[in-house]
N, C-alpha and C. Protein backbone atom coordinates (compact mmCIF):
# COMPACT_ATOMS: atom_id res chain seq x y z
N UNK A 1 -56.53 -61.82 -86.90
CA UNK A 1 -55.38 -61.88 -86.01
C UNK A 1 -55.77 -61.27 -84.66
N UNK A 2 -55.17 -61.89 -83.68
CA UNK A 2 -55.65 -61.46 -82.20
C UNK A 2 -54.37 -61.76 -81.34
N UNK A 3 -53.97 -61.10 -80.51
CA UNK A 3 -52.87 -61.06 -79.32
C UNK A 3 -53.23 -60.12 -78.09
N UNK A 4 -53.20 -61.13 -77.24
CA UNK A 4 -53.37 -60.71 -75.76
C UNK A 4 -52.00 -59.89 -75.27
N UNK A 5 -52.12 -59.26 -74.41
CA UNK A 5 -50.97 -57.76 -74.24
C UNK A 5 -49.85 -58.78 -74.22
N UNK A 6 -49.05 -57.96 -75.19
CA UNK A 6 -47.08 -58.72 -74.66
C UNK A 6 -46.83 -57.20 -74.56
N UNK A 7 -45.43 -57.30 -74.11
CA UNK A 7 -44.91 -56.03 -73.50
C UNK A 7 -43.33 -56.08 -74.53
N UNK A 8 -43.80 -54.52 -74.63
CA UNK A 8 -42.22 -54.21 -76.05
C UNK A 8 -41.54 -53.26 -75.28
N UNK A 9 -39.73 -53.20 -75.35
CA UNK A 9 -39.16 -52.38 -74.58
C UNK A 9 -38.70 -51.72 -76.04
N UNK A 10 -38.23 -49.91 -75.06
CA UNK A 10 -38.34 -49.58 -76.67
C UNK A 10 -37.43 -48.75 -75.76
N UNK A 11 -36.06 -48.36 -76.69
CA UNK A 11 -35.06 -47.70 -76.20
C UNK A 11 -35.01 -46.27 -77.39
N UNK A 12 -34.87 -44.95 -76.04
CA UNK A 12 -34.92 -43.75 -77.05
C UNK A 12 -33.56 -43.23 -76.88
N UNK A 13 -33.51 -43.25 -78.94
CA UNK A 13 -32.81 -42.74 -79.63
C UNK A 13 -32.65 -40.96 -79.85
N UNK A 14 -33.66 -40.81 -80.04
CA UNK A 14 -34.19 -39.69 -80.82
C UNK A 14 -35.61 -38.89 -79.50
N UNK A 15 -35.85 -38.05 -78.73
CA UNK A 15 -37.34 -37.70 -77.85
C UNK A 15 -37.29 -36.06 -77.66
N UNK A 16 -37.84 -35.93 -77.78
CA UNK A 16 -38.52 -34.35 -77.43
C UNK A 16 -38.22 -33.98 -75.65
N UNK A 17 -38.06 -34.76 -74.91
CA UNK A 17 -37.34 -35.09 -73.44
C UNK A 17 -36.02 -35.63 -73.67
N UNK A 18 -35.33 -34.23 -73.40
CA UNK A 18 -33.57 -35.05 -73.50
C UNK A 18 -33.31 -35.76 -72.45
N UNK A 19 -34.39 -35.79 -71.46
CA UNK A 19 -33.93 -36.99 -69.98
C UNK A 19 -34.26 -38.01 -70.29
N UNK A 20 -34.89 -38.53 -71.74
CA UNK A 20 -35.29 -39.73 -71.92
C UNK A 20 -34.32 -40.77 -72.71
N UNK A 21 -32.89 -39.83 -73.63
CA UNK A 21 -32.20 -40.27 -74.12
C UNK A 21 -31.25 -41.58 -73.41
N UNK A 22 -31.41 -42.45 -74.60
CA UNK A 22 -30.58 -43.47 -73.75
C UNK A 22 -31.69 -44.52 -72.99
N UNK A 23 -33.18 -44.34 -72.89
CA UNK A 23 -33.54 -44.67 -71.31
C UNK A 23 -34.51 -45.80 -72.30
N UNK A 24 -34.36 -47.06 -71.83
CA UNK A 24 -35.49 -47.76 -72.22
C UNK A 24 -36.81 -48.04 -71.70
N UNK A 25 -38.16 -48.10 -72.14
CA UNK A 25 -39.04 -48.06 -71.17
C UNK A 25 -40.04 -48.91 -71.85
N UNK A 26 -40.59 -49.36 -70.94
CA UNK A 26 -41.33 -50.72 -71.22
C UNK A 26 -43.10 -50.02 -71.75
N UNK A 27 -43.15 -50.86 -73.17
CA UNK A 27 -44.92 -50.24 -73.70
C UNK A 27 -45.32 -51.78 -73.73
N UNK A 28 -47.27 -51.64 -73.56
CA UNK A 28 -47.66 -52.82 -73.82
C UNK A 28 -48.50 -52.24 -75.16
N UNK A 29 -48.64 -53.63 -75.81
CA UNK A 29 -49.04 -53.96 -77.34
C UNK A 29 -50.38 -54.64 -76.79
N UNK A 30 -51.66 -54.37 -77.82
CA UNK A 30 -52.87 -55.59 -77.68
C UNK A 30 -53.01 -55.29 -79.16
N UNK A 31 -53.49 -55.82 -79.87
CA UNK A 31 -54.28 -56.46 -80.98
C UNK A 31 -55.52 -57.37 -81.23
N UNK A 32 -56.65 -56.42 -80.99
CA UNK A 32 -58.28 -56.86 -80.77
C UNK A 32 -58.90 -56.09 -81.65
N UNK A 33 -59.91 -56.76 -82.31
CA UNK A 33 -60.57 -56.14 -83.06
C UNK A 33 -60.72 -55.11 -84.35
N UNK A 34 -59.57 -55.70 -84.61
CA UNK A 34 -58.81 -55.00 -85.54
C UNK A 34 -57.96 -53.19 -85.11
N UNK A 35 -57.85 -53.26 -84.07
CA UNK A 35 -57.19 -52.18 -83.39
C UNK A 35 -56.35 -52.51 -82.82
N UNK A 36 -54.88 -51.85 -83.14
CA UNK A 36 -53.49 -52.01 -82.41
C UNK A 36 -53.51 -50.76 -80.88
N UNK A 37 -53.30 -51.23 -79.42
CA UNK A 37 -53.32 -50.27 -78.80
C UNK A 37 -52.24 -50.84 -78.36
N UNK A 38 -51.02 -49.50 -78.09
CA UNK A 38 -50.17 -49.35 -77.40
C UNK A 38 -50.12 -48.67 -76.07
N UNK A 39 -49.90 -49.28 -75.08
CA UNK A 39 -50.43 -48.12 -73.92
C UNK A 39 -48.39 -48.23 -72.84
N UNK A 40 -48.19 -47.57 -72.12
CA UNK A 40 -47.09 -47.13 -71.07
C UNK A 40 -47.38 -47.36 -69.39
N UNK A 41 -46.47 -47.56 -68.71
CA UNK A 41 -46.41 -47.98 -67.53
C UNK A 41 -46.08 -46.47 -66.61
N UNK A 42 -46.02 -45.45 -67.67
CA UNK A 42 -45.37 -44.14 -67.02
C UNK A 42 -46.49 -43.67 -66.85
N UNK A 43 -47.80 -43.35 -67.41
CA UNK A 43 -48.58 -42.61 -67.30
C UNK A 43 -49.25 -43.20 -67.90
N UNK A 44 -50.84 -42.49 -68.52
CA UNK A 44 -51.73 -43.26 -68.49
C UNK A 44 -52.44 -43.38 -70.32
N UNK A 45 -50.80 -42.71 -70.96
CA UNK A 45 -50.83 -42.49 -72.87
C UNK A 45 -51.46 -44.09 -72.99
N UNK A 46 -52.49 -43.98 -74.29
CA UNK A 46 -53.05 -45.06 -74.89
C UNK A 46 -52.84 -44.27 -76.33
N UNK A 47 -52.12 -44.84 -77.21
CA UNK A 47 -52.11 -44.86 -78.80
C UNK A 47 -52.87 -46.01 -79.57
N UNK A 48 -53.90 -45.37 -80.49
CA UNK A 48 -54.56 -46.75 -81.15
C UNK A 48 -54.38 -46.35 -82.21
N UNK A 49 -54.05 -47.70 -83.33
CA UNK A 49 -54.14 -47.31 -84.45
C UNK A 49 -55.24 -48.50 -85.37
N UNK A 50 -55.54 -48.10 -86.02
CA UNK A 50 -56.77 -48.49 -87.29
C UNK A 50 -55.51 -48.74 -88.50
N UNK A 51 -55.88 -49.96 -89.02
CA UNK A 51 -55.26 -49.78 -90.61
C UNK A 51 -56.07 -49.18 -91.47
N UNK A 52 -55.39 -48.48 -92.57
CA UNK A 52 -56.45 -47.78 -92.89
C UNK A 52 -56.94 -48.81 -94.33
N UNK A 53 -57.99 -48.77 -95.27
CA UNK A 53 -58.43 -49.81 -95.94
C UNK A 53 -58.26 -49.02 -97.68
């Protein structure tokens, strides 16, 4: 499986920043190489995840 970046809006419920409540903010998704990276338009966070086997 492979996907070139789409972009997920993700509205917070629940954040450790109560200025974020309420606020939706746009993450991008890739799926290469068997690695999911999620990265943000706010700063420069990259989350990767591995399935684990």
């Amino acid at each position: 499986m492979f996907f070139d970046m789409i972009t997920i809006l993700h509205t917070m419920t629940v954040s450790m920043n109560p200025t974020w409540l309420g606020e939706t903010q746009k993450r991008f998704a890739q799926f290469k190489d068997g690695l999911l990276t999620i990265t943000a338009d706010v700063n420069d966070s990259k989350l990767i995840w591995k399935k684990a086997k």
